[in-house]
N, C-alpha and C. Protein backbone atom coordinates (compact mmCIF):
# COMPACT_ATOMS: atom_id res chain seq x y z
N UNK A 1 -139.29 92.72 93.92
CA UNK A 1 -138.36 91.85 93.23
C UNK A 1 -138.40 90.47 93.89
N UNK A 2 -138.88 89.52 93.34
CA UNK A 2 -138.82 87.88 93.75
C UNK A 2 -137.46 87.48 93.76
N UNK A 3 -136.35 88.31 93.01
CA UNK A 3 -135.09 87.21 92.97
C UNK A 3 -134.28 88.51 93.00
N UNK A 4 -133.84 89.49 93.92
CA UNK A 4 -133.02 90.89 93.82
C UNK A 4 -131.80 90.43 93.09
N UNK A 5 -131.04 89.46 93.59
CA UNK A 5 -129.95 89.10 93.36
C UNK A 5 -129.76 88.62 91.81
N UNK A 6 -130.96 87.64 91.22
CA UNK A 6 -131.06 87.59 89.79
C UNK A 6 -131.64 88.84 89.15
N UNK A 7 -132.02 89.26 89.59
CA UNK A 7 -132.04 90.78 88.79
C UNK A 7 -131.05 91.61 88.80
N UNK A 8 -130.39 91.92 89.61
CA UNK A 8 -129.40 92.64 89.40
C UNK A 8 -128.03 91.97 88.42
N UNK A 9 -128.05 90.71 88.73
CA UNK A 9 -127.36 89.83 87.44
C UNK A 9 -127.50 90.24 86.14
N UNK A 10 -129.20 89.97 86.17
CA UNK A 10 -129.73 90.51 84.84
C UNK A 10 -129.30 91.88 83.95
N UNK A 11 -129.20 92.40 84.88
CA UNK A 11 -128.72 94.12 84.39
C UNK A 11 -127.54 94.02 84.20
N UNK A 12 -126.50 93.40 85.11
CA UNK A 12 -124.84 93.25 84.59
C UNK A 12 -124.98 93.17 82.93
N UNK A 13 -125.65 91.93 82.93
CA UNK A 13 -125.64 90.60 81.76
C UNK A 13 -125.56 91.82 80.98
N UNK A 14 -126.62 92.73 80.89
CA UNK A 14 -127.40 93.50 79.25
C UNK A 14 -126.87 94.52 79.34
N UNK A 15 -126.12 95.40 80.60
CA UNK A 15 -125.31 96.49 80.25
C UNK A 15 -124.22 96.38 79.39
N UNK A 16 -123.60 97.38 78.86
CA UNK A 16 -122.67 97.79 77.69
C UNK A 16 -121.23 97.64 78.72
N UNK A 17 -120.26 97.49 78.56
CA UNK A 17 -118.78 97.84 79.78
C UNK A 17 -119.09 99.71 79.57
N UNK A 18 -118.76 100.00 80.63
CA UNK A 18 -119.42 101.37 81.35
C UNK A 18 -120.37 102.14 81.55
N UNK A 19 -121.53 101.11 81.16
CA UNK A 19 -122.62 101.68 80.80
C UNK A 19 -123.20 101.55 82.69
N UNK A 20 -124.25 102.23 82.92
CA UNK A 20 -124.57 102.73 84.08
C UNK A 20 -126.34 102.55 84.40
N UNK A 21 -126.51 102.08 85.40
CA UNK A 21 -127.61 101.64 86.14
C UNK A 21 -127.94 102.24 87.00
N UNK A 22 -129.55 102.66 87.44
CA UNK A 22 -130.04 103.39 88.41
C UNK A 22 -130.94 102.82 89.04
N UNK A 23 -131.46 102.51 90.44
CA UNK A 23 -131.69 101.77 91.50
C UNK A 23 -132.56 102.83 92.37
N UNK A 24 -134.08 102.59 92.00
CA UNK A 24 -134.57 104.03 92.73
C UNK A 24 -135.75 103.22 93.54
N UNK A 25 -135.70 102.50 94.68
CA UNK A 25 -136.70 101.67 95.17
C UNK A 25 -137.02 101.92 97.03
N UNK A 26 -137.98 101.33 97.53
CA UNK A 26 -137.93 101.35 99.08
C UNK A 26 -136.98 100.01 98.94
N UNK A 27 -136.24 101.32 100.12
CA UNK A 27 -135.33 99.67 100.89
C UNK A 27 -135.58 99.99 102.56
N UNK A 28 -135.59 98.64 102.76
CA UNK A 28 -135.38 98.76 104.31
C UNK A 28 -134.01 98.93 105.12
N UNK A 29 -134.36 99.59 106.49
CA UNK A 29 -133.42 99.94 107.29
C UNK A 29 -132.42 98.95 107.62
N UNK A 30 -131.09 99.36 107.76
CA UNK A 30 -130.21 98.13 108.60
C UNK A 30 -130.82 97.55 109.65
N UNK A 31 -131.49 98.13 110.46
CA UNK A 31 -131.70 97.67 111.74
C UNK A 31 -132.80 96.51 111.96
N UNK A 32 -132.53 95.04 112.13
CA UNK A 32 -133.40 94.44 112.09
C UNK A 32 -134.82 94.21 112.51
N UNK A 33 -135.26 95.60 114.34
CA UNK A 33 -136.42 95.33 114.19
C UNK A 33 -137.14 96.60 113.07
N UNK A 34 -136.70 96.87 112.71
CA UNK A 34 -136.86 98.22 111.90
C UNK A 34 -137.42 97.74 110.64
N UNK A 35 -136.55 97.05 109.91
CA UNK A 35 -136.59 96.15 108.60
C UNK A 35 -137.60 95.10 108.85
N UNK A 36 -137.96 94.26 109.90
CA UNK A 36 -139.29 93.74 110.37
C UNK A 36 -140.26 94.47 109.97
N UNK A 37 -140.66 95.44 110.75
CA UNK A 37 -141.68 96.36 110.65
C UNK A 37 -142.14 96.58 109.65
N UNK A 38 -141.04 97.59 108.52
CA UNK A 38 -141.48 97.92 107.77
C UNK A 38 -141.62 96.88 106.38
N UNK A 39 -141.36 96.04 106.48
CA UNK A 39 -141.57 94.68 105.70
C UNK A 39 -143.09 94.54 106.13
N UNK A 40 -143.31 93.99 107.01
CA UNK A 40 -144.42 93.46 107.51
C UNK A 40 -145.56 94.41 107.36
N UNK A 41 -145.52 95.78 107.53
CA UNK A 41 -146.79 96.82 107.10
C UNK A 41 -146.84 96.84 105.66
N UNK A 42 -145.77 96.50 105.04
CA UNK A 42 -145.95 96.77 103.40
C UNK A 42 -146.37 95.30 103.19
N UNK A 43 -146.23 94.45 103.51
CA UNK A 43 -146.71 93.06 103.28
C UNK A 43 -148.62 92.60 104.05
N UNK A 44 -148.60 93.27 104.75
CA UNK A 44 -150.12 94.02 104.97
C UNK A 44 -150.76 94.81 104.18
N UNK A 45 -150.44 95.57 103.91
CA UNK A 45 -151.16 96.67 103.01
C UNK A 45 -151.24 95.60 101.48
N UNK A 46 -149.96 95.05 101.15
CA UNK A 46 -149.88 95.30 99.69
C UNK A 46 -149.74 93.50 99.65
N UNK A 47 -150.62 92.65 99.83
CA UNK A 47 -149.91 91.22 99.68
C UNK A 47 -148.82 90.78 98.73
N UNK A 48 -148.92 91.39 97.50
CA UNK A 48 -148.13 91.15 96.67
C UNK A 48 -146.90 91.27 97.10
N UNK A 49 -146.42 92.55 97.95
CA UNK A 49 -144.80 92.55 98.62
C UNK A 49 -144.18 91.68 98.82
N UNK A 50 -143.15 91.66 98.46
CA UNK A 50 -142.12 90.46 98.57
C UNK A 50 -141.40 90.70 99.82
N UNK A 51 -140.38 91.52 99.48
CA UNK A 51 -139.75 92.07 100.78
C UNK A 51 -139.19 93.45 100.36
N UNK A 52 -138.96 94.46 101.02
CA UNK A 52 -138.10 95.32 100.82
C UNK A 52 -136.48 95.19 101.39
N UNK A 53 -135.41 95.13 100.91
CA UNK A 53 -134.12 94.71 100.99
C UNK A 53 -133.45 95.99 101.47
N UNK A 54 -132.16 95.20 101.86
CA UNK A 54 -131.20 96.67 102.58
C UNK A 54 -130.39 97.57 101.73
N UNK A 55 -130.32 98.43 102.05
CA UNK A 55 -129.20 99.05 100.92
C UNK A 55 -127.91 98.24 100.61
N UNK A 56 -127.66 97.98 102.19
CA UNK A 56 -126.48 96.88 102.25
C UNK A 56 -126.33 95.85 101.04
N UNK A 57 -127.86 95.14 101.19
CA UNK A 57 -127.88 93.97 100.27
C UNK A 57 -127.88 94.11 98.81
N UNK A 58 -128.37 95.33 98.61
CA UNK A 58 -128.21 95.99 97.27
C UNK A 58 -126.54 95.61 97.12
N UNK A 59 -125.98 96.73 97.64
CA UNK A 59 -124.47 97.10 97.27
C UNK A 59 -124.05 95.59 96.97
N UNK A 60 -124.30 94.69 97.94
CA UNK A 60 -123.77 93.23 98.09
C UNK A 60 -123.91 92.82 96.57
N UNK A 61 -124.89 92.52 96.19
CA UNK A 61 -125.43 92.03 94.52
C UNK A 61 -124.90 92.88 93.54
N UNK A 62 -124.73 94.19 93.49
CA UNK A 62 -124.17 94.67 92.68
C UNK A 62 -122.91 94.51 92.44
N UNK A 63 -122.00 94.43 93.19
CA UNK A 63 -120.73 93.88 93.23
C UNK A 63 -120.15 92.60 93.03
N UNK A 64 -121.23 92.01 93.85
CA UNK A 64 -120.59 90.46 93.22
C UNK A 64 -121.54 90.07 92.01
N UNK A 65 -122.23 91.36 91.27
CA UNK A 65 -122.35 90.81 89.84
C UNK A 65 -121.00 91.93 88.64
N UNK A 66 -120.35 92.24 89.59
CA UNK A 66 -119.29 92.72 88.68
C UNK A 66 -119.33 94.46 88.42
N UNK A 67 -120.28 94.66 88.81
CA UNK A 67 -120.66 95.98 89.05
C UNK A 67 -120.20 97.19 89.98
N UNK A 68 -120.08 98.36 89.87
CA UNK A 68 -119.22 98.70 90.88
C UNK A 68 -120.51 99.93 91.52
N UNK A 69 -120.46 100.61 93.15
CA UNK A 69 -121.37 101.28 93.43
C UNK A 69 -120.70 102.74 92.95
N UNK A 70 -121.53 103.48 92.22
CA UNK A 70 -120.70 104.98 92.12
C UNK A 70 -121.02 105.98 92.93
N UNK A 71 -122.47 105.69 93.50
CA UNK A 71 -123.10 106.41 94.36
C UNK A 71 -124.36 105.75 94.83
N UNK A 72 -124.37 105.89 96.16
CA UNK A 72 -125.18 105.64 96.80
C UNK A 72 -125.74 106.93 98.08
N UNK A 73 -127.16 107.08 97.61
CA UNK A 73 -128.04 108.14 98.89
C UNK A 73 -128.24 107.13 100.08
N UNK A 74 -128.04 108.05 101.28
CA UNK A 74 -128.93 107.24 102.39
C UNK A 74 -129.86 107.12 102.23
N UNK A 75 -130.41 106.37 102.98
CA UNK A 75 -131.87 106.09 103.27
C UNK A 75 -132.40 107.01 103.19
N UNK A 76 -133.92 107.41 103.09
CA UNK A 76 -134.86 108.85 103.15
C UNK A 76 -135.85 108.81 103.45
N UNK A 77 -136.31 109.10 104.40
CA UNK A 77 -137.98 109.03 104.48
C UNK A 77 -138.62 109.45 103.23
N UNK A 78 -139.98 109.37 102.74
CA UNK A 78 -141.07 108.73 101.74
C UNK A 78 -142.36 109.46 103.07
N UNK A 79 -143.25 110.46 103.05
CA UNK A 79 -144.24 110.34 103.61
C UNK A 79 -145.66 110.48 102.92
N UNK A 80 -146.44 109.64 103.50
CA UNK A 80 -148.02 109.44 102.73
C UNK A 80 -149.15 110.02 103.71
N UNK A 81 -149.98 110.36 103.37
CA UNK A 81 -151.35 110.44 103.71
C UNK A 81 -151.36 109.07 103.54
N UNK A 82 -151.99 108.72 105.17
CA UNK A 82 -152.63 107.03 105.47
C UNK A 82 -153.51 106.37 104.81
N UNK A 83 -154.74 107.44 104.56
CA UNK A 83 -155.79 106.90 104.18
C UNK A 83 -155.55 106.90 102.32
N UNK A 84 -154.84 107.84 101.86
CA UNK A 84 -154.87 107.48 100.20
C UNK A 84 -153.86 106.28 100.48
N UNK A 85 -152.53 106.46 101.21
CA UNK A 85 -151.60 105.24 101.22
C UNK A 85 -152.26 103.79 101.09
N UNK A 86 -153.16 103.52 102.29
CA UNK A 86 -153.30 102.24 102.28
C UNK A 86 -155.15 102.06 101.38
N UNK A 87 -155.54 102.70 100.93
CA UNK A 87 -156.59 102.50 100.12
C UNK A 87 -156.25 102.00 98.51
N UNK A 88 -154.74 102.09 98.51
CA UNK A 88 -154.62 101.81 96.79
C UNK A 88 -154.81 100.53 96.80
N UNK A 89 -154.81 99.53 97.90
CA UNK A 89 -155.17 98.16 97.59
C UNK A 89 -156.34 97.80 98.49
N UNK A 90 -157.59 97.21 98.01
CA UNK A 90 -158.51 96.78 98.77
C UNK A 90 -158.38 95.80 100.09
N UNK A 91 -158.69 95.71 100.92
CA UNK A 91 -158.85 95.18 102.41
C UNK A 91 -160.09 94.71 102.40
N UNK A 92 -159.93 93.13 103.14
CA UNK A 92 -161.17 92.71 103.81
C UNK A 92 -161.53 93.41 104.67
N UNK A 93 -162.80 93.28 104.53
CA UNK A 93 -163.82 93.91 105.87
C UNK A 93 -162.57 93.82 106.75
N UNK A 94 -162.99 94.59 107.73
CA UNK A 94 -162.54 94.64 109.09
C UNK A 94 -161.07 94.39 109.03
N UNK A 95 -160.12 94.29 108.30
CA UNK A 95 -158.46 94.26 108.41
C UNK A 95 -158.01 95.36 108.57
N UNK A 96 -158.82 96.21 108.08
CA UNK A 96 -158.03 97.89 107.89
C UNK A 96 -157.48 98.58 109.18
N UNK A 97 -159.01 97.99 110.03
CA UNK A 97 -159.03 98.35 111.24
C UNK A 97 -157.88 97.24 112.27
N UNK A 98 -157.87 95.91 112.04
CA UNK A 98 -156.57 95.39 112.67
C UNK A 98 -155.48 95.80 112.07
N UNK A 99 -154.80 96.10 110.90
CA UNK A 99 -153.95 96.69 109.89
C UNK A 99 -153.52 97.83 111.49
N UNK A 100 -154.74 98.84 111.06
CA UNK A 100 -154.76 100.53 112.19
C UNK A 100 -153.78 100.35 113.18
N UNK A 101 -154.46 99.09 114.25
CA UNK A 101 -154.69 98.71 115.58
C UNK A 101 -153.16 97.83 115.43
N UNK A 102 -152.98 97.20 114.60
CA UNK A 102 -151.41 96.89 114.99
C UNK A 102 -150.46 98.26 115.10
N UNK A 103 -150.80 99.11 113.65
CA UNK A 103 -149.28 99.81 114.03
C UNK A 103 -149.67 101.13 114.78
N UNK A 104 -150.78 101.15 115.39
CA UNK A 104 -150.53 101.53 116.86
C UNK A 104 -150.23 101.61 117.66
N UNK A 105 -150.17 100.16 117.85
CA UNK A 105 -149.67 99.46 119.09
C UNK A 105 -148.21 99.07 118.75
N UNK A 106 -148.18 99.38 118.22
CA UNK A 106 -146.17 99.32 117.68
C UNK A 106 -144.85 99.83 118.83
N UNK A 107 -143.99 99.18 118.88
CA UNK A 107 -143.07 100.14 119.44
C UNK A 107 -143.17 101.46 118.89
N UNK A 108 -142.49 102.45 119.90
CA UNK A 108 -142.38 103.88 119.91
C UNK A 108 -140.86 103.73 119.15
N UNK A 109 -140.22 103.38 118.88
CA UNK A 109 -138.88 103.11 118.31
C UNK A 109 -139.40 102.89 116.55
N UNK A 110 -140.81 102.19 116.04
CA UNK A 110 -140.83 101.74 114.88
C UNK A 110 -141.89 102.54 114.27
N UNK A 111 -142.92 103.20 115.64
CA UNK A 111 -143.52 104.37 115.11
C UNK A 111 -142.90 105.56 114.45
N UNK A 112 -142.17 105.93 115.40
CA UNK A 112 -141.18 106.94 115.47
C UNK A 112 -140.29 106.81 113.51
N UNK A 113 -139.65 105.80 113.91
CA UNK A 113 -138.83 105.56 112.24
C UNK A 113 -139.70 105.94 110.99
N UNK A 114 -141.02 105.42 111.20
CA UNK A 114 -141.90 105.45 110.18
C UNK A 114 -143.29 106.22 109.85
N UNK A 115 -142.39 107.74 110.67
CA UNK A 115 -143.75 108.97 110.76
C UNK A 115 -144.59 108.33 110.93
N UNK A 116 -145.06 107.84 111.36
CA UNK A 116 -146.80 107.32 111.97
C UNK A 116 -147.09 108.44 113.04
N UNK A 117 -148.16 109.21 112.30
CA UNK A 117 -148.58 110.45 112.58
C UNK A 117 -150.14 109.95 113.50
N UNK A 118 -150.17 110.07 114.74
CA UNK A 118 -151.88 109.95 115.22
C UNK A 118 -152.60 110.90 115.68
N UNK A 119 -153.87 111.46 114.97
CA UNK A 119 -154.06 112.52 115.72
C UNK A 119 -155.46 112.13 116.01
N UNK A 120 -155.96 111.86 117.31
CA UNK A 120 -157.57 111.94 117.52
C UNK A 120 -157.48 110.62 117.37
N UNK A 121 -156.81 109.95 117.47
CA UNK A 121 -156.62 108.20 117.94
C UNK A 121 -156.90 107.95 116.07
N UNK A 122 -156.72 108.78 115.18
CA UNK A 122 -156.50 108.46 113.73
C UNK A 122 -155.31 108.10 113.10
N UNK A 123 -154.80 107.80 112.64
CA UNK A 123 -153.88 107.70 111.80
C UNK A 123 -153.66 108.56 110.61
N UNK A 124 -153.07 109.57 110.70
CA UNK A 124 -152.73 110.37 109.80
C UNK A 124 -151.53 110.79 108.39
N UNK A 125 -150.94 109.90 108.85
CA UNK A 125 -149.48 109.40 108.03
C UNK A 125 -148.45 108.55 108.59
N UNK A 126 -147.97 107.93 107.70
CA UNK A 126 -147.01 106.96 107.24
C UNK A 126 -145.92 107.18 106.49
N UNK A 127 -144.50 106.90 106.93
CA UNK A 127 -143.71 107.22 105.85
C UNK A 127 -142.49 105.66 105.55
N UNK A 128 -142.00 105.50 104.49
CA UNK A 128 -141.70 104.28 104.02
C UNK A 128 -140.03 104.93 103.69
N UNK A 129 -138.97 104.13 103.59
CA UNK A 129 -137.83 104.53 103.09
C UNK A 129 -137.43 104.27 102.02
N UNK A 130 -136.02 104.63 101.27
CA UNK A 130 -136.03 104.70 100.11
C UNK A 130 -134.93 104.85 99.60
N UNK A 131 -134.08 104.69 98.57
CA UNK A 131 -132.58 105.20 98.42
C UNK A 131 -132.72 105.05 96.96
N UNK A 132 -131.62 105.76 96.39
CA UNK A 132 -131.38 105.82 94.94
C UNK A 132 -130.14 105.64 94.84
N UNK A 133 -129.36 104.43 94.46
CA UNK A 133 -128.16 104.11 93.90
C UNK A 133 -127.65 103.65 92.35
N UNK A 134 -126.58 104.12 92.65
CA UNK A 134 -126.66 104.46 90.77
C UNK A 134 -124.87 103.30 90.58
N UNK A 135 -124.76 102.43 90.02
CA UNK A 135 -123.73 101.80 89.71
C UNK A 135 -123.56 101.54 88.09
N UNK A 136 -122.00 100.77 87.81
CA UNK A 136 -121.51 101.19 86.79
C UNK A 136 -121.12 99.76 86.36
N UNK A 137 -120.99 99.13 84.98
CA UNK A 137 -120.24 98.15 84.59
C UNK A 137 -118.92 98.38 84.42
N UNK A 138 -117.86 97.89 84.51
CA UNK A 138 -116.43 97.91 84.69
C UNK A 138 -116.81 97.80 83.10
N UNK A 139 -115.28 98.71 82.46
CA UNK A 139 -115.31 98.64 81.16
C UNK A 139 -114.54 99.64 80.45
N UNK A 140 -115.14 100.23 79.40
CA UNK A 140 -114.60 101.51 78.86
C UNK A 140 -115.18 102.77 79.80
N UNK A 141 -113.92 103.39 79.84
CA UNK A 141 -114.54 104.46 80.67
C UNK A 141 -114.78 106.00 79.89
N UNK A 142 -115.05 107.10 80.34
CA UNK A 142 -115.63 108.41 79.68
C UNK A 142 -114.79 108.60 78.41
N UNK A 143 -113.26 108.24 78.55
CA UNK A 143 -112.73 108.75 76.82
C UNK A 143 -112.40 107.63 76.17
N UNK A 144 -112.93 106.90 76.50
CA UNK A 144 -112.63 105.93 75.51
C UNK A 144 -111.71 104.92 76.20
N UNK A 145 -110.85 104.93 77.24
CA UNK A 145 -110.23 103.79 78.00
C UNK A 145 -110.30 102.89 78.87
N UNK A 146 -110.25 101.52 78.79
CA UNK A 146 -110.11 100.47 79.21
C UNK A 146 -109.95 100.91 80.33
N UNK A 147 -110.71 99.93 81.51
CA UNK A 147 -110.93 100.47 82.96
C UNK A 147 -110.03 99.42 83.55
């Protein structure tokens, strides 16, 4: 999402009053070197990445577009096989291998968060986070009454 905050506007705008929205994306961790990290490997792998956002910041936009949260999941790990993971987008020569060699060399704190599996000095998996929140337009509610 280039503009989270105008998008989630967007959805206020075109929902019905009680009509209901579902939010099924990677978000990143509260924790800022955490949310670094995993920004920055998905912005490696995938140039196109924008950013992945907090749940926090979610809830934030949804609300101050008038929206209310009805439910929100924690965070969840997401785990991949490395090599199908990061092959869906092509790499210059030789990045794959600095790509490798950074999150190797990663803190044990950001390995750790993000299953980075090594076996035989390989890289064997990766896992990304994720939440599904589901919010509501203020409005008519289930029988028919004004909210």
């Amino acid at each position: 999402f280039p503009n989270p905050a105008q998008y989630i506007r967007e959805v206020a705008r075109v929902l019905r009053p009680g009509g209901q929205f579902v939010l099924d994306d990677n978000m990143a961790p509260e924790d800022d070197a955490l949310d670094a990290f995993m920004n920055r490997f998905e912005q490696w792998r995938d140039p196109s990445h924008v950013r992945a956002c907090r749940l926090s910041e979610w809830q934030g936009w949804i609300e101050a577009a008038g929206m209310e949260v009805v439910h929100a999941d924690p965070l969840r790990s997401k785990s991949f096989g490395f090599a199908p993971w990061v092959e869906r987008l092509p790499m210059p020569p030789g990045e794959r291998e600095r790509f490798e060699a950074w999150l190797r060399s990663a803190p044990e704190e950001c390995r750790a968060a993000f299953g980075l599996r090594v076996l035989n000095g390989e890289i064997e998996a990766i896992a990304t986070m994720y939440a599904i929140v589901l919010a509501r337009k203020a409005g008519m509610g289930r029988e028919g009454e004004r909210e």
